[in-house]
N, C-alpha and C. Protein backbone atom coordinates (compact mmCIF):
# COMPACT_ATOMS: atom_id res chain seq x y z
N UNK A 1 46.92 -129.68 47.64
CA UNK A 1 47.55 -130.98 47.65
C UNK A 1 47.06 -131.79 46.46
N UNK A 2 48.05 -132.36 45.86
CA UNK A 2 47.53 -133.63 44.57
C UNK A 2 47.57 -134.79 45.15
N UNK A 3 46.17 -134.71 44.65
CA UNK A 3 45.71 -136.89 44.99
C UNK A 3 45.68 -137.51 43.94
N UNK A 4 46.46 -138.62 44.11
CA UNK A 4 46.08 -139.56 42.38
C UNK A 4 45.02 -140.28 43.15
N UNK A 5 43.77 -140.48 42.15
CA UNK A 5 43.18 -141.96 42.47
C UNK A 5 43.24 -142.84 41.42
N UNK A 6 43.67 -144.01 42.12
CA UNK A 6 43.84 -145.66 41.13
C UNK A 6 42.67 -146.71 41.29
N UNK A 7 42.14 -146.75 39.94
CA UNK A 7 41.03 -147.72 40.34
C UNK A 7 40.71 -147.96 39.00
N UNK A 8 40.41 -149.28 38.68
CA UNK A 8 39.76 -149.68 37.60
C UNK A 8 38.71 -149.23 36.88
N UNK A 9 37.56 -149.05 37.98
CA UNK A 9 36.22 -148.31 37.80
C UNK A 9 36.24 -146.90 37.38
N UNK A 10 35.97 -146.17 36.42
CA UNK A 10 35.53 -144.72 36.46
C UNK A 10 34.60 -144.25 37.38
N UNK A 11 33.64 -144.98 37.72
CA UNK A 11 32.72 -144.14 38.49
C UNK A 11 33.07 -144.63 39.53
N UNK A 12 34.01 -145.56 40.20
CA UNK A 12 34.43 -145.01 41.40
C UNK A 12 35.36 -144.38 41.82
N UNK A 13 36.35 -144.00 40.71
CA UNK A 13 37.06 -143.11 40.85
C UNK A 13 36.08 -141.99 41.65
N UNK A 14 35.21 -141.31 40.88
CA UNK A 14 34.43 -140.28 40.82
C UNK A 14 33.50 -140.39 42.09
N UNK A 15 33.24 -141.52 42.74
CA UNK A 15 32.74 -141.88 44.05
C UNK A 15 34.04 -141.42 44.73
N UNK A 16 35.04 -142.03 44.69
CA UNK A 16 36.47 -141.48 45.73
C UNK A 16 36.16 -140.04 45.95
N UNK A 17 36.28 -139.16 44.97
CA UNK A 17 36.24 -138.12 44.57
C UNK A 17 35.46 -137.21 45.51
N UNK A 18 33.80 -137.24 45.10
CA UNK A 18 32.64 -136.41 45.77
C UNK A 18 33.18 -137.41 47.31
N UNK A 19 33.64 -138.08 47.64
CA UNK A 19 33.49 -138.76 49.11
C UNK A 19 34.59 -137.75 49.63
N UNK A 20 35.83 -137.65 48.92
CA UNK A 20 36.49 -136.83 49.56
C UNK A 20 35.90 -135.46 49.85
N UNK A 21 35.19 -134.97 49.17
CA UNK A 21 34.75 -133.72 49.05
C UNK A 21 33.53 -133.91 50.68
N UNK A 22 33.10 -134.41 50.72
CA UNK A 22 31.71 -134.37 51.78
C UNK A 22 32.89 -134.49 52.59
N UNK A 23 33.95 -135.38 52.97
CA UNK A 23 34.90 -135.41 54.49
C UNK A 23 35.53 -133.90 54.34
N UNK A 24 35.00 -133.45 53.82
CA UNK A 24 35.59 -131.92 54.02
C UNK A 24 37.13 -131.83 53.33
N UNK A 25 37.54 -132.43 52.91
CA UNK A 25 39.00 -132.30 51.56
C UNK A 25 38.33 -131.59 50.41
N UNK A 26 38.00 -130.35 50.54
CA UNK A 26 37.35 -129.83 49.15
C UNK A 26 38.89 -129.13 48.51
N UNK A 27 39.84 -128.93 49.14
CA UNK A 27 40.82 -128.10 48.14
C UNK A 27 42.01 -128.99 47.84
N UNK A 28 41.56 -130.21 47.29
CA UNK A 28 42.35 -131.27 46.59
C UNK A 28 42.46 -130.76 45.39
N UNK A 29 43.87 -131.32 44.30
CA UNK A 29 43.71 -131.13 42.94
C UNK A 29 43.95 -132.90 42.92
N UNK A 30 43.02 -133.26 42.22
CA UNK A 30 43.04 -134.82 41.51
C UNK A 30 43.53 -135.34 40.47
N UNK A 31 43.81 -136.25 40.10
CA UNK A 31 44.82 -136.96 39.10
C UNK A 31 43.94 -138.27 38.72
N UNK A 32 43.80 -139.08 38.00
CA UNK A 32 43.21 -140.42 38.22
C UNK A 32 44.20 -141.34 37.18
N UNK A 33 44.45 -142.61 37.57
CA UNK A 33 44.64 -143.82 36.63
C UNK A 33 43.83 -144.62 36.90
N UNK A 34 43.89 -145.51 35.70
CA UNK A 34 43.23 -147.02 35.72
C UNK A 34 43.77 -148.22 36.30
N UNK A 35 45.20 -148.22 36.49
CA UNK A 35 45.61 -149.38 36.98
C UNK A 35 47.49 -148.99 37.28
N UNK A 36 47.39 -149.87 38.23
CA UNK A 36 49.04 -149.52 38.69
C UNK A 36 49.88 -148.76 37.37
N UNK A 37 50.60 -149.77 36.52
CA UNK A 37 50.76 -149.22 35.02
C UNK A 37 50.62 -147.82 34.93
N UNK A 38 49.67 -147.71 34.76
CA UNK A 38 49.19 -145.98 34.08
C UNK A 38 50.06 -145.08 35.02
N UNK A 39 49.51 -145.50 36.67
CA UNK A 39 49.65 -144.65 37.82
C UNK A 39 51.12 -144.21 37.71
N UNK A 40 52.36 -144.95 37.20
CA UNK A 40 53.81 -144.88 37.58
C UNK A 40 54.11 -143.63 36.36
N UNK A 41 53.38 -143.66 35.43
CA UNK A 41 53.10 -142.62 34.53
C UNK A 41 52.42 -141.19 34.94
N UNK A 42 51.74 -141.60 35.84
CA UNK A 42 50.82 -139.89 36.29
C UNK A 42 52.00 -140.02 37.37
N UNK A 43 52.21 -140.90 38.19
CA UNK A 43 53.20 -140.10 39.61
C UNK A 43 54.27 -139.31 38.89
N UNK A 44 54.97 -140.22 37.44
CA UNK A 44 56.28 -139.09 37.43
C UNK A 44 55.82 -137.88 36.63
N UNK A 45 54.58 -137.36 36.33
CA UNK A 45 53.99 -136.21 35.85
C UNK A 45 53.21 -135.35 36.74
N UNK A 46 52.87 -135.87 37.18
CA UNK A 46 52.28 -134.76 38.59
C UNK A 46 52.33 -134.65 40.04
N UNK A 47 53.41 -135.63 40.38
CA UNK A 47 54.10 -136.22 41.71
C UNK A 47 52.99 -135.94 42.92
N UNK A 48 51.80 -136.37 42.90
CA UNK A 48 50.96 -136.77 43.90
C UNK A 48 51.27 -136.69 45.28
N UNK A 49 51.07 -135.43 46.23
CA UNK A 49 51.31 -135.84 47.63
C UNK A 49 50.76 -137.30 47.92
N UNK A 50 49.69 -137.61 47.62
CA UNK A 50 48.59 -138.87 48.57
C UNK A 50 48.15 -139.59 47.12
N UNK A 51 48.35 -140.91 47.61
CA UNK A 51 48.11 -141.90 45.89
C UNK A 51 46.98 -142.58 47.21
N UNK A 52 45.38 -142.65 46.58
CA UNK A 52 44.39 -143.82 47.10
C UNK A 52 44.34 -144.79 45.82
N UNK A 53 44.38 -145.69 46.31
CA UNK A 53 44.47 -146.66 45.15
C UNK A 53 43.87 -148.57 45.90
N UNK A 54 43.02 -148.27 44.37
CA UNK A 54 42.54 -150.02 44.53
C UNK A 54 43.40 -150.97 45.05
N UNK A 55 43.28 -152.39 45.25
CA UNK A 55 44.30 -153.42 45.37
C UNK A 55 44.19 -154.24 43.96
N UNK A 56 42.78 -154.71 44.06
CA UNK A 56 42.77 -155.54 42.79
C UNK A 56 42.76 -154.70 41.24
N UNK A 57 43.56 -154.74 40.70
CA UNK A 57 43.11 -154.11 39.16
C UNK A 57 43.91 -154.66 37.77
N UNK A 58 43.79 -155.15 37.18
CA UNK A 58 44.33 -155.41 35.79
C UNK A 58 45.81 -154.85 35.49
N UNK A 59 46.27 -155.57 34.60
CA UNK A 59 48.15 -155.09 34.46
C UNK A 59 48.84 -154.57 35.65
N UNK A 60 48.58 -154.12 36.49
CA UNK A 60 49.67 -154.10 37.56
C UNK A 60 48.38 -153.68 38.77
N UNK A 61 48.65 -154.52 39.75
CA UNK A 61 47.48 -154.19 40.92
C UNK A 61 48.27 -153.32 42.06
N UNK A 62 47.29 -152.98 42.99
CA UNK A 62 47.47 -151.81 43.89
C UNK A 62 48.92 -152.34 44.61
N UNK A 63 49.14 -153.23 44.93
CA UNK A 63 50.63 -153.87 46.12
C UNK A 63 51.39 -153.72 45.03
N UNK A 64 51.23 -153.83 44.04
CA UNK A 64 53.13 -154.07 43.07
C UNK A 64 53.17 -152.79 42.56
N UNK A 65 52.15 -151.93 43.00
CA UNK A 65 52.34 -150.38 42.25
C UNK A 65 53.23 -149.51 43.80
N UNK A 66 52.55 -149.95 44.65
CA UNK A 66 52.94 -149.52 46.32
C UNK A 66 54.41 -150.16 46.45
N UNK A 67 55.17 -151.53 45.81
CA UNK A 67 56.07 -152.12 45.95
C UNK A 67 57.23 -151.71 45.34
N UNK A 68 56.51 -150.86 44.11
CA UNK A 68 57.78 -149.99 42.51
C UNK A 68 57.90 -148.56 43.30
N UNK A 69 56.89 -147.85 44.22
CA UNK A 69 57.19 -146.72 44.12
C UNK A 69 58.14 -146.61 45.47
N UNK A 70 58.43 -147.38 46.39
CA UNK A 70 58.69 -147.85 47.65
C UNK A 70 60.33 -148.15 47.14
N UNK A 71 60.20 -149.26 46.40
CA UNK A 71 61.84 -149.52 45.97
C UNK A 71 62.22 -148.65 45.09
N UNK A 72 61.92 -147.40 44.48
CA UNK A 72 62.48 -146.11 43.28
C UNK A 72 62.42 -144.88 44.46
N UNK A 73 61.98 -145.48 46.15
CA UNK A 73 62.39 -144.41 46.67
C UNK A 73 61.12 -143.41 47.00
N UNK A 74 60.04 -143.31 46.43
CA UNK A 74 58.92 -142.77 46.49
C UNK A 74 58.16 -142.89 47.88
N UNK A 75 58.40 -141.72 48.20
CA UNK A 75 57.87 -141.75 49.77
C UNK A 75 56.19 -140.73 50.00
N UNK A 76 56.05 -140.75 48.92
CA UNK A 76 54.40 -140.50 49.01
C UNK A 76 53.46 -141.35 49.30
N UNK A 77 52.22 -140.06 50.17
CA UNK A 77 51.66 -140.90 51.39
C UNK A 77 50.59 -142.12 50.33
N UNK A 78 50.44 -143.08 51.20
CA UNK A 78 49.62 -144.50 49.93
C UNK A 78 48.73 -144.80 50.97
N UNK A 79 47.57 -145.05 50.60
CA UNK A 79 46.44 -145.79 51.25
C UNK A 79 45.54 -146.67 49.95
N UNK A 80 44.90 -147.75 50.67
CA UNK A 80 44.57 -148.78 49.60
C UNK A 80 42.81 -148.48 50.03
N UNK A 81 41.66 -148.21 48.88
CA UNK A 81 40.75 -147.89 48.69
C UNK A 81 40.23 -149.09 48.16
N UNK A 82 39.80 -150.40 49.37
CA UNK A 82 39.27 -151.59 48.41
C UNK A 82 38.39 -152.28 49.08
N UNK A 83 37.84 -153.51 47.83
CA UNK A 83 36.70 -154.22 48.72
C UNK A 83 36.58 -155.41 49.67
N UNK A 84 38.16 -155.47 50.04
CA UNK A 84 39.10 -156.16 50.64
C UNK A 84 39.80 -155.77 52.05
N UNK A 85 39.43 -156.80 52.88
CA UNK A 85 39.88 -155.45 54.22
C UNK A 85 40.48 -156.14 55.06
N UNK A 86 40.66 -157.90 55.03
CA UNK A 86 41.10 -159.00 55.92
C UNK A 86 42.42 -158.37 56.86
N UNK A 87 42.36 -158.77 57.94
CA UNK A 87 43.83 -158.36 59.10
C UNK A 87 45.06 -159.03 57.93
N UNK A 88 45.03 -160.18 57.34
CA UNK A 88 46.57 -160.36 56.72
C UNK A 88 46.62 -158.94 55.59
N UNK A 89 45.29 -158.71 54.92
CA UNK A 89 45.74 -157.69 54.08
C UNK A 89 46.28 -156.45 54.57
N UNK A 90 45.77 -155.93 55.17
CA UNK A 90 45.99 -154.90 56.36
C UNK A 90 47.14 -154.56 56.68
N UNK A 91 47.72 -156.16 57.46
CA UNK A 91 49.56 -156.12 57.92
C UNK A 91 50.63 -156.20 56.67
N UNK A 92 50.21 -156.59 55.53
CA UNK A 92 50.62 -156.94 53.80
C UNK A 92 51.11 -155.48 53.62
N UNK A 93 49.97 -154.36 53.98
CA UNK A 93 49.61 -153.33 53.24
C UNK A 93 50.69 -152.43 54.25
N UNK A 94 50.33 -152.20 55.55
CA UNK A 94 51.48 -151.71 56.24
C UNK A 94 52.71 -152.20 56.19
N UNK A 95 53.24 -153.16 55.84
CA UNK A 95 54.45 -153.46 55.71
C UNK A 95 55.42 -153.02 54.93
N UNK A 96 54.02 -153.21 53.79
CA UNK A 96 54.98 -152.57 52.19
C UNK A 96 54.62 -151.04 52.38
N UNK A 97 54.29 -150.68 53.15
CA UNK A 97 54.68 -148.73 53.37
C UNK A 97 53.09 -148.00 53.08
N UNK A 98 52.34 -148.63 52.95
CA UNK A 98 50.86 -148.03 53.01
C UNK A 98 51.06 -147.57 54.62
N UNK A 99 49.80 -146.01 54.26
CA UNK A 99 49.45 -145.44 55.77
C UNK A 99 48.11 -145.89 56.30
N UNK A 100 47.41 -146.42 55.03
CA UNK A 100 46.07 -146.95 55.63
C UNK A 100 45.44 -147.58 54.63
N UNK A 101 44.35 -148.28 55.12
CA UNK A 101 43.34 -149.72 53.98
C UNK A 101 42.24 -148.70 54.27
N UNK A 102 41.19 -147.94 53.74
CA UNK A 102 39.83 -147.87 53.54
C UNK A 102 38.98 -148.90 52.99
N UNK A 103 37.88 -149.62 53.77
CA UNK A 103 36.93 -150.74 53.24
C UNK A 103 36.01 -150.00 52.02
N UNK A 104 35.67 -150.50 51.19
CA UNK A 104 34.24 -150.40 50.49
C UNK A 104 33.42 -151.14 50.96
N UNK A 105 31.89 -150.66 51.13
CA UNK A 105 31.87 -149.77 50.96
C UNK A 105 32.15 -148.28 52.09
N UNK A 106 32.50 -147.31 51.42
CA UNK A 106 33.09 -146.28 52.61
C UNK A 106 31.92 -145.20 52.62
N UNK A 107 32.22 -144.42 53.46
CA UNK A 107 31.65 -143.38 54.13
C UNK A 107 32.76 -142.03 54.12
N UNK A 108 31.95 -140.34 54.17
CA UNK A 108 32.76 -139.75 54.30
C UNK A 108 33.80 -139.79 55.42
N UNK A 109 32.81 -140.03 56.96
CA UNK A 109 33.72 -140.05 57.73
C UNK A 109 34.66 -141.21 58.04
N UNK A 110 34.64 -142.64 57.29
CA UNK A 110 35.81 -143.29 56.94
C UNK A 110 37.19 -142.24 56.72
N UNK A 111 36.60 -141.58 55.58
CA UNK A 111 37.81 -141.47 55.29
C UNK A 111 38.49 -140.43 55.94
N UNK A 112 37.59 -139.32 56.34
CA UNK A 112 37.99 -138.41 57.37
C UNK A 112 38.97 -138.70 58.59
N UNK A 113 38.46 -139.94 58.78
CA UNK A 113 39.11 -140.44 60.27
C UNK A 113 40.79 -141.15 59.98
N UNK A 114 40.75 -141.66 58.84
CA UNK A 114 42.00 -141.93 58.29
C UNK A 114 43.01 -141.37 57.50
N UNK A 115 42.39 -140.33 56.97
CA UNK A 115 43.42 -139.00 56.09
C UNK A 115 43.61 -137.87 57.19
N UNK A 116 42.51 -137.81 58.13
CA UNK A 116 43.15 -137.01 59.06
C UNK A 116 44.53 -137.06 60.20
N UNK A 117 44.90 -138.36 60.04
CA UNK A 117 46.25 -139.17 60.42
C UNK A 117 47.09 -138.44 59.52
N UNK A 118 46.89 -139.04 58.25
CA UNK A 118 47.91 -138.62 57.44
C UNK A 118 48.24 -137.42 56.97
N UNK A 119 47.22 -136.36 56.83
CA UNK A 119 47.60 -135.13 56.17
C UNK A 119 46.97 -134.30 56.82
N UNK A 120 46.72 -134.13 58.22
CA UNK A 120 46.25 -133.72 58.87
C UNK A 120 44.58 -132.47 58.43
């Protein structure tokens, strides 16, 4: 399965990364961007089953990247990987077609417990 991860940070990309790996997702192939922008560029090049992606990030943030791929039809699975976790963001995030919010900071079995929903 291809995961994009979206995040400003390099090294938390690379935190996403080894975290997925300890929840036991070791036979991912990964993708990374820096910011929404980039990401609409890697989705139409390596069409990502599962996009984790920041909320806050520079030139295009995590909701208006979840909002372009949603209205072009893009039904790949989205979860938001941030340091932001409030109930309005939450219902924001499910609305516009996210499957799940992961808090920072996370844990493997965070994410275990929430990708195991999605991709079994």
């Amino acid at each position: 399965m291809k995961v994009l991860i979206v995040d400003d940070s390099a090294s938390m990309r690379m935190i996403v990364k080894r975290t997925l790996k300890q929840a036991g997702f070791a036979n991912l192939d990964f993708c990374e961007a820096e910011n929404g922008a980039e990401a609409l560029t890697v989705i139409e090049d390596e069409c990502p089953t599962l996009i984790l992606c920041d909320w806050n990030m520079p030139v295009m943030n995590g909701m208006e990247l979840l909002k372009k791929l949603r209205e072009a039809g893009n039904s790949a699975k989205f979860g938001f990987v941030t340091t932001e976790s409030t109930a309005p963001m939450r219902a924001e995030a499910r609305e516009a077609g996210a499957q799940f919010l992961i808090a920072k900071p996370f844990t493997p079995e965070s994410f275990e417990k929430s990708l195991k929903r999605v991709i079994g």
